[in-house]
Protein backbone atom coordinates (compact mmCIF):
# COMPACT_ATOMS: atom_id res chain seq x y z
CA UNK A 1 14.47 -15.31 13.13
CA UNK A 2 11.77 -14.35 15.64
CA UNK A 3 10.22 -10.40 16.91
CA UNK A 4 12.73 -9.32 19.89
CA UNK A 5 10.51 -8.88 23.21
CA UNK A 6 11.09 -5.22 22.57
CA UNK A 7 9.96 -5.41 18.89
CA UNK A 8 6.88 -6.89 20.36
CA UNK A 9 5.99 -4.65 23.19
CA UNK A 10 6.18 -1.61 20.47
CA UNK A 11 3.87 -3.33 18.26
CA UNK A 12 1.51 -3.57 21.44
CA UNK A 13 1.66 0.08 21.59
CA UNK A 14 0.57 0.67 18.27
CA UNK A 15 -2.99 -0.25 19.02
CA UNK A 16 -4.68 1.82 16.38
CA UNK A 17 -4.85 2.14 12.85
CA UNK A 18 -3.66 5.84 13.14
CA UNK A 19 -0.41 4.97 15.57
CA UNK A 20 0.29 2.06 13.01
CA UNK A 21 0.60 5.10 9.89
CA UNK A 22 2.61 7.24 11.69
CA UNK A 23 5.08 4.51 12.59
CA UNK A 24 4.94 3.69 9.02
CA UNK A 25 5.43 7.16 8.13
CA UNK A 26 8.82 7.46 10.19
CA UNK A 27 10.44 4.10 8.55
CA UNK A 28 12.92 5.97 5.75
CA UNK A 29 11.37 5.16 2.23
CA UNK A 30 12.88 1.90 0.71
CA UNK A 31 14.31 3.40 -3.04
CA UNK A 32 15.63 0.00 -3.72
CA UNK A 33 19.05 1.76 -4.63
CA UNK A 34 21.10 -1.56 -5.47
CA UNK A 35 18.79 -2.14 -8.26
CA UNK A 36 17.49 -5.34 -6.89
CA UNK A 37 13.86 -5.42 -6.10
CA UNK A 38 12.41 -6.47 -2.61
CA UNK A 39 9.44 -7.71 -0.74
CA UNK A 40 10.68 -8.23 2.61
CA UNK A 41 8.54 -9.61 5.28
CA UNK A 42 7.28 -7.23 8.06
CA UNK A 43 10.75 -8.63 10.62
CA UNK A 44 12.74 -7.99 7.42
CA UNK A 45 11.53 -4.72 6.57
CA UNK A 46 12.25 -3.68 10.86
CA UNK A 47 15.69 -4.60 10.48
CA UNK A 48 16.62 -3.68 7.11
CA UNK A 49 14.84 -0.48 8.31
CA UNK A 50 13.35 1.21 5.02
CA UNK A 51 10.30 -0.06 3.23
CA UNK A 52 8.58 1.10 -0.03
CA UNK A 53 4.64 0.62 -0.54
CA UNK A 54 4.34 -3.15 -0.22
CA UNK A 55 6.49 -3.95 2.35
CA UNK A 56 4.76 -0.97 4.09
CA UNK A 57 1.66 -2.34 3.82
CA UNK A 58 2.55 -6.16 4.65
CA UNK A 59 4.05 -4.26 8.21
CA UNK A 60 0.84 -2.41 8.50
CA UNK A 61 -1.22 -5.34 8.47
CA UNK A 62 1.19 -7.64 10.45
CA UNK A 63 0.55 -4.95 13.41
CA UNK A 64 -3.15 -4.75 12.45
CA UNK A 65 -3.70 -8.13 12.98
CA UNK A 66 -2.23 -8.56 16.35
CA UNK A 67 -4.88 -6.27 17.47
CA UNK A 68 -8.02 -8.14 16.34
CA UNK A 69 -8.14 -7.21 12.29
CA UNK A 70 -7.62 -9.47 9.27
CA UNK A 71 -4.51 -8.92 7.36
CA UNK A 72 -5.40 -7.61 4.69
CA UNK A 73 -3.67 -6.08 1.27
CA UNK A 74 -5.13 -4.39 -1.73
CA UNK A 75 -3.52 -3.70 -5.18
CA UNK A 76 -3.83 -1.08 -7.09
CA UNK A 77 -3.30 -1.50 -10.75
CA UNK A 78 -2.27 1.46 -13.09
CA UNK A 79 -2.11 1.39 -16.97
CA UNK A 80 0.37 -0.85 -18.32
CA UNK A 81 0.82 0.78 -21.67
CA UNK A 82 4.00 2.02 -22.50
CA UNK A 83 3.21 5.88 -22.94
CA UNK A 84 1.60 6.09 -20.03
CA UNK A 85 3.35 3.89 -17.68
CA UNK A 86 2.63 4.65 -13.82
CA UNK A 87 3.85 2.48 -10.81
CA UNK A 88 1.19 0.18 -9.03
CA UNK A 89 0.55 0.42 -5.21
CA UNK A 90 -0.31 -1.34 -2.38
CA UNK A 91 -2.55 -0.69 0.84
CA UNK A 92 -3.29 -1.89 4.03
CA UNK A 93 -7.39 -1.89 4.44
CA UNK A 94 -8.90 -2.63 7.29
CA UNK A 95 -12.58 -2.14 9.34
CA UNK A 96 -13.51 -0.45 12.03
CA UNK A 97 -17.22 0.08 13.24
CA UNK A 98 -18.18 -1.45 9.52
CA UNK A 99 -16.50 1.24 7.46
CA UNK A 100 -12.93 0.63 5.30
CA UNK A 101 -9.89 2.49 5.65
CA UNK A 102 -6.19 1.80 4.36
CA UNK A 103 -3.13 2.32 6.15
CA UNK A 104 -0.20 3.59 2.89
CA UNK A 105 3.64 3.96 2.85
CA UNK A 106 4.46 6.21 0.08
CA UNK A 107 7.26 8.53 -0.21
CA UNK A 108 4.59 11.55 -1.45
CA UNK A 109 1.93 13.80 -0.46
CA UNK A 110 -0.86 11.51 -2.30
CA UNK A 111 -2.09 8.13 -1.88
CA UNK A 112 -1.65 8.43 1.72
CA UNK A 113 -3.79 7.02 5.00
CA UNK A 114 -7.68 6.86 4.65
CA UNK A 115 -9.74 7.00 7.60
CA UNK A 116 -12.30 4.12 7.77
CA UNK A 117 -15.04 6.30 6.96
CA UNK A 118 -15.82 4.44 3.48
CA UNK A 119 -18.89 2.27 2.79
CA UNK A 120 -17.05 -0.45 0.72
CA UNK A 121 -14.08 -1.75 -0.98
CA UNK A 122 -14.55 0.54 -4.46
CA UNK A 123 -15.27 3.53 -2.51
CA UNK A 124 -12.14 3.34 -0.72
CA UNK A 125 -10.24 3.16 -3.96
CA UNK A 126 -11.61 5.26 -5.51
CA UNK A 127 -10.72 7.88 -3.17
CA UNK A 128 -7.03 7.36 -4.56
CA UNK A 129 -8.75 7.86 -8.51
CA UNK A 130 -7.79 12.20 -8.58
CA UNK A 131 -4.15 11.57 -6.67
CA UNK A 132 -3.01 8.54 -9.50
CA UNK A 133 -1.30 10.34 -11.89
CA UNK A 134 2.03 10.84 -14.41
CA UNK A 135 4.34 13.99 -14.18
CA UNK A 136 2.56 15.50 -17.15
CA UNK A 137 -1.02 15.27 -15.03
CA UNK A 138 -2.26 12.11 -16.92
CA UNK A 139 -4.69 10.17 -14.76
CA UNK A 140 -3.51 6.12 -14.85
CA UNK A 141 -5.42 4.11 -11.87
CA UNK A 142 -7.24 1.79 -13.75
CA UNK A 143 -8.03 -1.35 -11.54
CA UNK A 144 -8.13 -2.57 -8.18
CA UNK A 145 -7.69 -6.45 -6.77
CA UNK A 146 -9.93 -7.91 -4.43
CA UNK A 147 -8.77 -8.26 -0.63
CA UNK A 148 -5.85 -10.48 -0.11
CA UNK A 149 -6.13 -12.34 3.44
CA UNK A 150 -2.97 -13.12 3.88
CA UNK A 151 -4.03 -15.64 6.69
CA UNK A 152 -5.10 -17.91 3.88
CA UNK A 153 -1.55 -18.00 2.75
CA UNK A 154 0.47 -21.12 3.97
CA UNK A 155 3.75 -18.96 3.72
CA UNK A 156 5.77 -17.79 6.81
CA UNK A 157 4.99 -14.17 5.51
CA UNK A 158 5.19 -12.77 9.36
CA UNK A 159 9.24 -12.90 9.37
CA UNK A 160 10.59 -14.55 6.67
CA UNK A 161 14.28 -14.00 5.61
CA UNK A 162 12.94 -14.48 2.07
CA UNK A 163 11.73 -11.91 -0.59
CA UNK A 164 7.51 -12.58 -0.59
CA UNK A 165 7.54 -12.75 -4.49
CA UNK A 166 4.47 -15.22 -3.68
CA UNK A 167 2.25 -12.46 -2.76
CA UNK A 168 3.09 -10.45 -5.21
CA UNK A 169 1.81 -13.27 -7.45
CA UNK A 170 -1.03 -14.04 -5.75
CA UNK A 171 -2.13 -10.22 -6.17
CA UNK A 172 -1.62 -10.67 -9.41
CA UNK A 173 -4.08 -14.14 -9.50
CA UNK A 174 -6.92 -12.68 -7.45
CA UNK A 175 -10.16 -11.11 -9.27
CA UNK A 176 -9.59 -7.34 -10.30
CA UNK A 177 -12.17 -5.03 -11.23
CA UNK A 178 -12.31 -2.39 -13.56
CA UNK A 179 -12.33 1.66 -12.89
CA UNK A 180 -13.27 3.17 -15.69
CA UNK A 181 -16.71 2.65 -17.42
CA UNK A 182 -16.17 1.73 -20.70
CA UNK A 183 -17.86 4.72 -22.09
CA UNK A 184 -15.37 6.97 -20.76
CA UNK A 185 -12.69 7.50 -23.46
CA UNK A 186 -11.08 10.81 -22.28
CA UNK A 187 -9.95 12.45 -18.67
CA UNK A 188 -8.83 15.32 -17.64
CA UNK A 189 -5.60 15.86 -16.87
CA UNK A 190 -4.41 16.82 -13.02
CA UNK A 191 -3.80 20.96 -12.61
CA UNK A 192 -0.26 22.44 -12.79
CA UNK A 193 -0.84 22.76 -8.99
CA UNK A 194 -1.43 19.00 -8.69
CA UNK A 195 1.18 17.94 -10.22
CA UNK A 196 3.42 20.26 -7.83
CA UNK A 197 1.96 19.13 -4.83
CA UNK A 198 2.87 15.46 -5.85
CA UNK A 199 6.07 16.30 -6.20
CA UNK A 200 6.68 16.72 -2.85
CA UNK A 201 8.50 13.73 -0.95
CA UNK A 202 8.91 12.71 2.67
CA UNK A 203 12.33 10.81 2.15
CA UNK A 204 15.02 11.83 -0.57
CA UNK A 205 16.49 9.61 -2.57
């Protein structure tokens, strides 16, 4: 399967980082309700018409990179213990005028777009440090992958009919750096009002 011409003209229109978010933002949430996870490909994700954070982020930088960027992913890796369990995510960075921003799909009112106003890679994530957090405030972003080019990939990622289960592995291969300092034992927890806030959701389930 192939972009219709009219899939393709709308992706010409959506010649800016910020036009690519809010499209993003008005694809319903992807809740995976039959219990079977998914990657779909950006053509997948268009039809099927719902999209959590990766297959957000693969659409974001499918449309990205037909308008001169790289496209690029980023992983964001919480703690893995079982106490404090938290969902990983995935972004869409990109450059523009030698600053990084991210284009996000996520069903809440955290770890949303960043404008490219950030000097590198670390200081982009760590703008999403404060927002990572459980429902009783406890603070779980603890590493972040390097850039994923996912022109290097010999995979028909563009519009496969396949799950991308490959990228999620290669996230997983890639160098990942540490956020905490090692001296830091403790954190703060997130405010009563924080933990409101995130409660908040664009889509219902």
């Amino acid at each position: 399967m192939i972009f219709t011409k009219k899939e393709l003209i709308l992706f010409k229109k959506l010649n800016t980082p910020e036009k690519i978010q809010d499209f993003l933002n008005s694809i319903p949430f992807n809740f995976e309700k039959n219990g079977i996870d998914t990657i779909k490909s950006p053509l997948e994700t268009l039809h099927k018409w719902n999209a959590h954070c990766f297959e957000g982020a693969l659409l974001g930088a499918y449309i990205l990179s037909l308008h001169g960027h790289k496209p690029l992913l980023l992983y964001l890796q919480s703690t893995k213990d079982t106490k404090n369990y938290d969902s990983d995510h995935v972004i869409a960075p990109f450059k523009e005028n030698g600053y990084w921003g991210a284009l996000s799909k996520t069903n809440h009112g955290i770890l949303r777009y960043r404008e490219p106003i950030y000097k590198n890679i670390r200081e982009l994530v760590m703008s999403y440090f404060h927002e990572y957090f459980l429902d009783d405030g406890t603070k779980t972003l603890r590493k972040y992958s390097d850039v994923l080019d996912l022109n290097k990939l010999k995979i028909n990622w563009q519009n496969s009919e396949d799950d991308l289960w490959i990228i999620d592995r290669e996230l997983d291969k890639i160098k990942h750096y540490d956020i905490l300092p090692k001296k830091i034992k403790k954190l703060r927890k997130a405010d009563k009002v924080e933990i409101e806030m995130c409660k908040i959701t664009e889509y219902k389930n």
